[in-house]
Protein backbone atom coordinates (compact mmCIF):
# COMPACT_ATOMS: atom_id res chain seq x y z
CA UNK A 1 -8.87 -14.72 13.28
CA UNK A 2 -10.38 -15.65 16.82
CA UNK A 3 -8.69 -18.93 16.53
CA UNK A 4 -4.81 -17.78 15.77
CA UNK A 5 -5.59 -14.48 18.84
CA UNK A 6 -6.45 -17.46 21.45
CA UNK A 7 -3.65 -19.59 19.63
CA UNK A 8 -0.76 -17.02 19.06
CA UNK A 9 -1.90 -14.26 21.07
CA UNK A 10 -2.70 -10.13 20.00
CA UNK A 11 0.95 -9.50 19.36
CA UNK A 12 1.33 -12.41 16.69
CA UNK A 13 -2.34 -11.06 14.70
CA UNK A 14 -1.24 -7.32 15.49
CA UNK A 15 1.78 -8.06 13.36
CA UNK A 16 0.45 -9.88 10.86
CA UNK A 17 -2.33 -7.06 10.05
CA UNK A 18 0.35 -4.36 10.08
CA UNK A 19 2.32 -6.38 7.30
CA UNK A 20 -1.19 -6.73 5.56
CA UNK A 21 -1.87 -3.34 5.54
CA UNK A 22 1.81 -1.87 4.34
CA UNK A 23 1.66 -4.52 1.59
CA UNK A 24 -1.62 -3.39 0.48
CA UNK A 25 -0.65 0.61 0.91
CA UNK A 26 2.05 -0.46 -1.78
CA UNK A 27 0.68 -2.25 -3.85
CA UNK A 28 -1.82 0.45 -4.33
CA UNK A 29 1.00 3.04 -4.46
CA UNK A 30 2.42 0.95 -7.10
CA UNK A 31 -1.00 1.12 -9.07
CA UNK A 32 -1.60 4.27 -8.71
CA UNK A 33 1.97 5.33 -10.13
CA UNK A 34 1.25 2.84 -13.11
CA UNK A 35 -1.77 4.65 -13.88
CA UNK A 36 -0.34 7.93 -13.78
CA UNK A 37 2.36 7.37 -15.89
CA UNK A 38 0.18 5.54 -19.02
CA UNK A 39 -1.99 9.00 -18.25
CA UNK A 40 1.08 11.05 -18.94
CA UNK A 41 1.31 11.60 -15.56
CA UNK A 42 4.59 11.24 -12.78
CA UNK A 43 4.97 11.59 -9.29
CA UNK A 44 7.17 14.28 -7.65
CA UNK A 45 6.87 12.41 -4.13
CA UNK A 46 4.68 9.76 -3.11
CA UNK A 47 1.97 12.30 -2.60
CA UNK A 48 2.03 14.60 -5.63
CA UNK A 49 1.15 14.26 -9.34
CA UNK A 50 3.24 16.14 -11.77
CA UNK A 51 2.07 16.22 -15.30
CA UNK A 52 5.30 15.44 -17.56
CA UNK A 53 3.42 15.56 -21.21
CA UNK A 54 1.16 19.06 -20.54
C-alpha cells in the first residue's frame, strides 16, 4: 500500500479503501439478510429485524 500512496498518491488509495469498505458493508448486509430470512426472519429497513413466522 506504501508503494501505490508514493505511486498514485492519498487520493487514488483513499478511493480505493472507500470502495473496499462499501463493498464489504454490503456484502455483509447481504449476509446478514440471508440469514435472517432462512431464520424466519425479514428486515423492515436495513437496520431492523422483523420476525415474519412468530
Amino acid at each position: 500500500m506504501a508503494w501505490r500512496v508514493m505511486v498514485k498518491g492519498t487520493e487514488f488509495v483513499e478511493e480505493g479503501l472507500a470502495a473496499y469498505e462499501a463493498k464489504f458493508i454490503e456484502g455483509k448486509k447481504r449476509s446478514l439478510r440471508r440469514l435472517a430470512r432462512e431464520l424466519g426472519h425479514g428486515f423492515a429497513s436495513d437496520f431492523a429485524v422483523v420476525c415474519l413466522g412468530c
